[in-house]
Protein backbone atom coordinates (compact mmCIF):
# COMPACT_ATOMS: atom_id res chain seq x y z
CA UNK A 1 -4.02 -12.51 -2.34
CA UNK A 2 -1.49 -9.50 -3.09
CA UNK A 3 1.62 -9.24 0.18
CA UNK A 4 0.56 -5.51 -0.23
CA UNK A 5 -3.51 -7.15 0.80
CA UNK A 6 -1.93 -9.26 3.60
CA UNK A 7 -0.40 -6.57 5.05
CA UNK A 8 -2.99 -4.05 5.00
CA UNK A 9 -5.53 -6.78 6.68
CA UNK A 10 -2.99 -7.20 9.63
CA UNK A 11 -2.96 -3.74 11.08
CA UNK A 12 -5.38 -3.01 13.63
CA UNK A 13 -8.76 -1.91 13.07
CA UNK A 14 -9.32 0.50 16.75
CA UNK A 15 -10.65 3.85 16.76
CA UNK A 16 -9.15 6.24 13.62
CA UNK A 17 -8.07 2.66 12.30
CA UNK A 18 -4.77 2.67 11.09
CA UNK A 19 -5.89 0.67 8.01
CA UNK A 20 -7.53 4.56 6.83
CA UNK A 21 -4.49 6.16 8.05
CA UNK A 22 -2.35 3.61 6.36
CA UNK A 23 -4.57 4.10 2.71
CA UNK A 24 -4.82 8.28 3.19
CA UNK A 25 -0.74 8.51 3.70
CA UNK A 26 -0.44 6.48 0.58
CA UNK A 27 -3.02 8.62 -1.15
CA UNK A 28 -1.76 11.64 -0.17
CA UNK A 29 2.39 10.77 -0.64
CA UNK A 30 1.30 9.30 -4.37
CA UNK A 31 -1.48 12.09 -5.81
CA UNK A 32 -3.92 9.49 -5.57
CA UNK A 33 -7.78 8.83 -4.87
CA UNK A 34 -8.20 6.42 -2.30
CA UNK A 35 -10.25 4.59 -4.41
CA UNK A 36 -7.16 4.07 -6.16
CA UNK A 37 -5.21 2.38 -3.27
CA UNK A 38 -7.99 0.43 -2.66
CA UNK A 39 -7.22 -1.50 -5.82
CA UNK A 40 -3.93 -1.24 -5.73
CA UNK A 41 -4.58 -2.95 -2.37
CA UNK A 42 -7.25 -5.86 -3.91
CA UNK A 43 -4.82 -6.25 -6.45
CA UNK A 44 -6.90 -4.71 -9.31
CA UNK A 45 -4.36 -2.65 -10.24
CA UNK A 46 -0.96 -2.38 -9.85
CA UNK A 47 1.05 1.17 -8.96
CA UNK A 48 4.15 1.99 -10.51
CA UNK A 49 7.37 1.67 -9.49
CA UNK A 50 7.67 5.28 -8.48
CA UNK A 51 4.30 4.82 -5.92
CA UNK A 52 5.49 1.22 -5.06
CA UNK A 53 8.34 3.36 -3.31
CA UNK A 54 6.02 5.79 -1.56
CA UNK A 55 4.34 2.85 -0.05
CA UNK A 56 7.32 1.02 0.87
CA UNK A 57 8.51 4.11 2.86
CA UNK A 58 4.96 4.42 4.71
CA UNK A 59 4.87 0.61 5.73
CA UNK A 60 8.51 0.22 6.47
CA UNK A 61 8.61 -2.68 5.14
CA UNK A 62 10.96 -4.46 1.69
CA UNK A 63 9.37 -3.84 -1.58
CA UNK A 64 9.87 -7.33 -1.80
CA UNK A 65 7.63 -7.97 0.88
CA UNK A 66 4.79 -6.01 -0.52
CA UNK A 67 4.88 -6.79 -3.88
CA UNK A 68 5.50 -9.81 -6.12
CA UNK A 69 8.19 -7.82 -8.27
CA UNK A 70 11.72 -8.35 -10.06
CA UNK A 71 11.91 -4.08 -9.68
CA UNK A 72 14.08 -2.81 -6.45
CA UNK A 73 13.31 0.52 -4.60
């Protein structure tokens, strides 16, 4: 399972669950369909370093912490 998965499946899932809020910031800071975070998320795909960055800043959290990368933001 993808760090990027793992973290998305620990925040918490009450009312406007900030698992949606957490995929529509990425969506919306990247240009992308949520569909397209969603396997990004599952590990389907992968985003680019550019987007890796944009999702970095949303979780607050180390690029190397979300992804299994060599590439630094």
């Amino acid at each position: 399972m993808s760090n990027l998965k793992n973290y998305y499946q620990s925040l918490p899932s009450e009312k406007k669950s900030e698992k949606k809020v957490f995929i529509e910031k990425i969506a919306e800071k990247t240009g992308k369909d949520t569909s397209t975070v969603y396997r990004w998320i599952n590990g389907d795909t992968e985003p680019s370093l550019l987007e890796k960055k944009e999702i970095v800043k949303i979780a607050r959290k180390p690029i190397k912490e979300l992804f299994n990368t060599k590439q630094h933001a």
